[in-house]
N, C-alpha and C. Protein backbone atom coordinates (compact mmCIF):
# COMPACT_ATOMS: atom_id res chain seq x y z
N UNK A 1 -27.65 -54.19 -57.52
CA UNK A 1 -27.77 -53.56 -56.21
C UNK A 1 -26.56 -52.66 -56.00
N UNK A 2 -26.79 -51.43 -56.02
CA UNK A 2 -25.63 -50.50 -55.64
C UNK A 2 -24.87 -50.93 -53.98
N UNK A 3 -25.44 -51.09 -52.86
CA UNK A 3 -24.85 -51.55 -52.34
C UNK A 3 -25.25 -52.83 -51.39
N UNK A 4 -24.72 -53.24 -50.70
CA UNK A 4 -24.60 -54.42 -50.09
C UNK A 4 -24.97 -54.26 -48.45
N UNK A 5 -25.72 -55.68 -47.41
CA UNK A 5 -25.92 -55.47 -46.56
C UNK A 5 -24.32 -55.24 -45.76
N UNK A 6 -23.62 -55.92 -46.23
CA UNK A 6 -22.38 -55.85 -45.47
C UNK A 6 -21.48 -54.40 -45.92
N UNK A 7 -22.00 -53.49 -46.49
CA UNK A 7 -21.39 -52.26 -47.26
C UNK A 7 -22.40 -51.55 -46.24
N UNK A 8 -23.68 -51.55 -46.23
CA UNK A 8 -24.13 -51.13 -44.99
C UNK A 8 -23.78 -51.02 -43.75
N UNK A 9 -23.48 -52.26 -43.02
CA UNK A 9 -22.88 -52.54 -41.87
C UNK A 9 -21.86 -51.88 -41.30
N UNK A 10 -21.08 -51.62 -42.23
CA UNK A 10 -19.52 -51.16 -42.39
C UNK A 10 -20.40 -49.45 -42.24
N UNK A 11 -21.18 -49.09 -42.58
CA UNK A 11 -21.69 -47.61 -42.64
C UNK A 11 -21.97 -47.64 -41.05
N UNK A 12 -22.01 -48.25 -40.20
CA UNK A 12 -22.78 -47.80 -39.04
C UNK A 12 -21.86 -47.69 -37.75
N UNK A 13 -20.36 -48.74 -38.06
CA UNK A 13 -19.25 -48.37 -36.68
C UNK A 13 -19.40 -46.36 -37.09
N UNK A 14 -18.70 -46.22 -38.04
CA UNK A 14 -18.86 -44.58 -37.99
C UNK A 14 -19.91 -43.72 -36.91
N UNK A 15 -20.72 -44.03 -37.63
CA UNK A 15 -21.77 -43.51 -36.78
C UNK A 15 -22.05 -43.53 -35.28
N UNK A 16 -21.91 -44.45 -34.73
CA UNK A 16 -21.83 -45.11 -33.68
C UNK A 16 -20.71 -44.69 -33.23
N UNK A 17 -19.65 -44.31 -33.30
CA UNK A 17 -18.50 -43.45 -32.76
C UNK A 17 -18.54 -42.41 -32.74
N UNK A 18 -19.37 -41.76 -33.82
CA UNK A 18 -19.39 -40.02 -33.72
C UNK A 18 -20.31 -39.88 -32.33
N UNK A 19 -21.73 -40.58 -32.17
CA UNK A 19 -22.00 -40.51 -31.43
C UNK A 19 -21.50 -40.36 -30.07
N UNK A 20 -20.77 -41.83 -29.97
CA UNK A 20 -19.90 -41.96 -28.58
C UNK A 20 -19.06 -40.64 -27.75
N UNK A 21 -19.05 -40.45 -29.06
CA UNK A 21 -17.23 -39.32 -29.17
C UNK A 21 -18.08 -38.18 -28.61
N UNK A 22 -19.73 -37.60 -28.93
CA UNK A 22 -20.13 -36.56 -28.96
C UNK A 22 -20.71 -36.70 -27.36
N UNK A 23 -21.20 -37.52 -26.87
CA UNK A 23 -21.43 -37.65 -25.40
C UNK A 23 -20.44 -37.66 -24.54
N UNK A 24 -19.23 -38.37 -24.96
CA UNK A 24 -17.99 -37.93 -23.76
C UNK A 24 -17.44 -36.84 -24.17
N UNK A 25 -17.32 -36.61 -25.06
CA UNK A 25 -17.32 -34.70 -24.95
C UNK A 25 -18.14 -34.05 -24.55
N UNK A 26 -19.60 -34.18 -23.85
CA UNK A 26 -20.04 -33.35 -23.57
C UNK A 26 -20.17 -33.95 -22.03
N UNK A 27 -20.17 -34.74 -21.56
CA UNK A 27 -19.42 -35.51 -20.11
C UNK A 27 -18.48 -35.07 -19.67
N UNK A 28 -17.32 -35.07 -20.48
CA UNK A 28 -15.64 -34.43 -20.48
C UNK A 28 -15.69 -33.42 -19.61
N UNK A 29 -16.36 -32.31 -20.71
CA UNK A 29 -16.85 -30.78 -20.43
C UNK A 29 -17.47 -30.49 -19.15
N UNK A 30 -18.60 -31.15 -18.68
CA UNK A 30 -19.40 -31.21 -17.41
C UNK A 30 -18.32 -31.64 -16.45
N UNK A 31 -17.70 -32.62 -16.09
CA UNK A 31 -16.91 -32.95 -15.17
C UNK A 31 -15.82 -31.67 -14.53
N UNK A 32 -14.95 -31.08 -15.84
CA UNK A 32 -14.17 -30.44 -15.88
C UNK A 32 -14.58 -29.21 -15.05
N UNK A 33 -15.47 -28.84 -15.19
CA UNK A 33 -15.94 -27.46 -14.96
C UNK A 33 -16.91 -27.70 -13.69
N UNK A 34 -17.15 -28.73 -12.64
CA UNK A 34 -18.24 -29.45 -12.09
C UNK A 34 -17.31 -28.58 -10.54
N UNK A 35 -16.17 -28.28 -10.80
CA UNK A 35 -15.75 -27.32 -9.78
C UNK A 35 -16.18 -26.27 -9.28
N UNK A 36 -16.37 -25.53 -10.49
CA UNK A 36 -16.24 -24.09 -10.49
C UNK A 36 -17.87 -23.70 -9.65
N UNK A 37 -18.86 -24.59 -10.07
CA UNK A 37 -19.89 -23.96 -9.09
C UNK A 37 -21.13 -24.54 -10.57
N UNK A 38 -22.44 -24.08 -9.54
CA UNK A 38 -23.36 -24.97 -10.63
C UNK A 38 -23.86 -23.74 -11.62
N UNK A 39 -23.26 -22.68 -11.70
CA UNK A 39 -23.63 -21.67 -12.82
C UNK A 39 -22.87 -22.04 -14.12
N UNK A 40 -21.68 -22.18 -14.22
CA UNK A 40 -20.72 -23.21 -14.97
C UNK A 40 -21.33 -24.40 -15.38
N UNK A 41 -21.56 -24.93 -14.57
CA UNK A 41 -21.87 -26.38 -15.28
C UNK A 41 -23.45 -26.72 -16.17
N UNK A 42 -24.15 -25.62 -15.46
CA UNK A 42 -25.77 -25.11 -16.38
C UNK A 42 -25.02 -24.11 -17.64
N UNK A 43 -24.20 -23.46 -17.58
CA UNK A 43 -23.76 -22.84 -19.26
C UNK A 43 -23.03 -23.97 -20.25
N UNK A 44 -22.36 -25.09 -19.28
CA UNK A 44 -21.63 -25.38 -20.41
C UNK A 44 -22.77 -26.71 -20.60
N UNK A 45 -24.16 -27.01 -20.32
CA UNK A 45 -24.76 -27.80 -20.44
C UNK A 45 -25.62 -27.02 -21.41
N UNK A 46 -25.91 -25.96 -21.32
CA UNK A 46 -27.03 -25.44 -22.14
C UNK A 46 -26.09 -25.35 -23.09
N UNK A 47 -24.17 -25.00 -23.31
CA UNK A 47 -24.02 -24.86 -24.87
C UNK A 47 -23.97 -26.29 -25.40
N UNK A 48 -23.87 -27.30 -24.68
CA UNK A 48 -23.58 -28.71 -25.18
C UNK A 48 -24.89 -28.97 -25.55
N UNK A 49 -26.08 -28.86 -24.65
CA UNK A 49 -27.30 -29.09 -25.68
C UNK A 49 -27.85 -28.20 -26.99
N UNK A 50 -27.03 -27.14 -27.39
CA UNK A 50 -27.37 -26.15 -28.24
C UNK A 50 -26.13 -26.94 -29.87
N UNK A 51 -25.55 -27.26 -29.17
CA UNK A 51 -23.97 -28.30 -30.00
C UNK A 51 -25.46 -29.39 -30.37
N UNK A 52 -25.75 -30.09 -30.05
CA UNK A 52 -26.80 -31.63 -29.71
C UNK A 52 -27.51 -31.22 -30.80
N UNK A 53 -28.28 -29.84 -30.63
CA UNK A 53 -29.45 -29.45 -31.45
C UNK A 53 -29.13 -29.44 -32.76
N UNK A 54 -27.75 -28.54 -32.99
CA UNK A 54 -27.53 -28.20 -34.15
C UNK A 54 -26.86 -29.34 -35.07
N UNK A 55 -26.36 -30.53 -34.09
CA UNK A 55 -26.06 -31.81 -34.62
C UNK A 55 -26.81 -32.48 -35.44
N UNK A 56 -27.87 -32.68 -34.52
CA UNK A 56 -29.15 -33.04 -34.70
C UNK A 56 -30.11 -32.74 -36.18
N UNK A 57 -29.74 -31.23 -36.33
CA UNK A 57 -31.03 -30.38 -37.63
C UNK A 57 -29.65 -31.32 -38.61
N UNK A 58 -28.60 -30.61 -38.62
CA UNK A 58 -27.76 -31.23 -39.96
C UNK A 58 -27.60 -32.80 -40.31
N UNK A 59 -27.93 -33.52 -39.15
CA UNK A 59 -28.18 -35.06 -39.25
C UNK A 59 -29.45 -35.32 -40.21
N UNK A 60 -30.07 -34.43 -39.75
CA UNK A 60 -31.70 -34.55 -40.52
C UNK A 60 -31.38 -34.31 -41.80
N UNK A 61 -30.95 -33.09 -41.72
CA UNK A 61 -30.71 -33.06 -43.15
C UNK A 61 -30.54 -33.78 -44.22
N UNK A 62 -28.90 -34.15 -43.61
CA UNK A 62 -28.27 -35.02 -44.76
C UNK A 62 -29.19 -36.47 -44.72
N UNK A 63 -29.93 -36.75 -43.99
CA UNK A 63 -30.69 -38.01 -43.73
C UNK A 63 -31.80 -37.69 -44.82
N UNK A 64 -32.71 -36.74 -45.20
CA UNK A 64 -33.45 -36.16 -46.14
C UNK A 64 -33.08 -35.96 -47.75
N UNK A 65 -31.75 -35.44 -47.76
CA UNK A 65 -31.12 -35.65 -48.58
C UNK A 65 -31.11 -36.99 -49.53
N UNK A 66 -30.61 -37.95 -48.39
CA UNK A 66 -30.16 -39.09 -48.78
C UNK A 66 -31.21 -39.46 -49.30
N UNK A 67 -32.57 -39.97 -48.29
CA UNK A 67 -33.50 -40.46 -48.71
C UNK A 67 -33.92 -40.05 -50.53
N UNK A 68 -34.46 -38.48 -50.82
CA UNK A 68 -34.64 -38.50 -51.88
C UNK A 68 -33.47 -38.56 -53.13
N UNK A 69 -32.13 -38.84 -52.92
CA UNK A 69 -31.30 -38.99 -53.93
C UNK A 69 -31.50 -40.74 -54.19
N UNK A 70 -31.83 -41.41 -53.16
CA UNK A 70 -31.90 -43.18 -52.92
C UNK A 70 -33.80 -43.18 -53.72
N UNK A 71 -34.15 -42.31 -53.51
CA UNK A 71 -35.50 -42.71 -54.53
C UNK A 71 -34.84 -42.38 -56.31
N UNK A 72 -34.25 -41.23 -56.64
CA UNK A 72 -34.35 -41.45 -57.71
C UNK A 72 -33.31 -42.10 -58.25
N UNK A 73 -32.14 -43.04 -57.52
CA UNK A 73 -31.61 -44.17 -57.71
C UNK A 73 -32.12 -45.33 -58.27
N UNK A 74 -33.66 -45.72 -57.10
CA UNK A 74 -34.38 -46.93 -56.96
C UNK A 74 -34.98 -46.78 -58.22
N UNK A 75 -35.54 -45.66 -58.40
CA UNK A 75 -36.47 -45.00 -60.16
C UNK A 75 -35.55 -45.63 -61.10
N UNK A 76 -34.28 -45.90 -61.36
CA UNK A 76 -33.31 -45.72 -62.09
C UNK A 76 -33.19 -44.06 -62.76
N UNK A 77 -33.08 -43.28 -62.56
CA UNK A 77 -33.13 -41.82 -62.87
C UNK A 77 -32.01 -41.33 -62.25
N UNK A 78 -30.46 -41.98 -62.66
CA UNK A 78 -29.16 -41.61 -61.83
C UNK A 78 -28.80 -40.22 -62.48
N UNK A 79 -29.46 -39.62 -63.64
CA UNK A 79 -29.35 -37.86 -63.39
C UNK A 79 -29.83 -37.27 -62.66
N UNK A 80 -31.23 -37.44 -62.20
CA UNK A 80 -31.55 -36.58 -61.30
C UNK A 80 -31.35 -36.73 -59.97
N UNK A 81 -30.32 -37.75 -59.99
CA UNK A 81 -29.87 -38.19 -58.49
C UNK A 81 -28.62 -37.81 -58.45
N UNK A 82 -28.05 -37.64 -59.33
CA UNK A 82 -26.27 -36.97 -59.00
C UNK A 82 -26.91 -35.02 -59.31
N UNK A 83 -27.53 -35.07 -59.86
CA UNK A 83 -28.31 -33.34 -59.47
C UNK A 83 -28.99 -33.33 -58.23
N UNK A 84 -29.74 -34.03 -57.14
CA UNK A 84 -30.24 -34.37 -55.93
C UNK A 84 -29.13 -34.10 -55.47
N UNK A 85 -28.13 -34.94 -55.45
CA UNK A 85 -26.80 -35.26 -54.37
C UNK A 85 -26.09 -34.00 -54.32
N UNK A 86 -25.73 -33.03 -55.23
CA UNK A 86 -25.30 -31.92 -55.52
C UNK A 86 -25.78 -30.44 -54.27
């Protein structure tokens, strides 16, 4: 087994913080600017959901990625999986 449930586990505080980190930054931002008037706070919401989106496609990505480099792992076929990963 390449890796372990507890090698897993250890994969997910990360995650779970980027997250965190990416909502109070975009909270942060809203508050800050929650002065200036509600034209401000609709721009810096539409760029924080445009930040979200583009988070989002490259999450997919590398999530797609992964998946087919972890099939030709499971195959045992670790060339065409360090050429996948590439």
């Amino acid at each position: 087994m390449l890796f372990t449930n507890k090698d897993l586990k250890k994969l997910i505080i990360p995650l779970v913080l980027e997250q965190a980190l990416a909502i109070t930054v975009g909270m942060a931002d809203t508050m800050m600017i929650s002065s200036v008037g509600e034209a401000a706070v609709s721009g810096v919401s539409l760029v924080d959901m445009l930040n979200n989106l583009i988070i989002s496609v490259l999450a997919a990505l590398a999530t797609g990625g992964s998946v087919v480099t972890s099939q030709f792992l499971g195959a045992g076929r670790e060339g065409e999986a360090c050429r996948s990963a590439r």
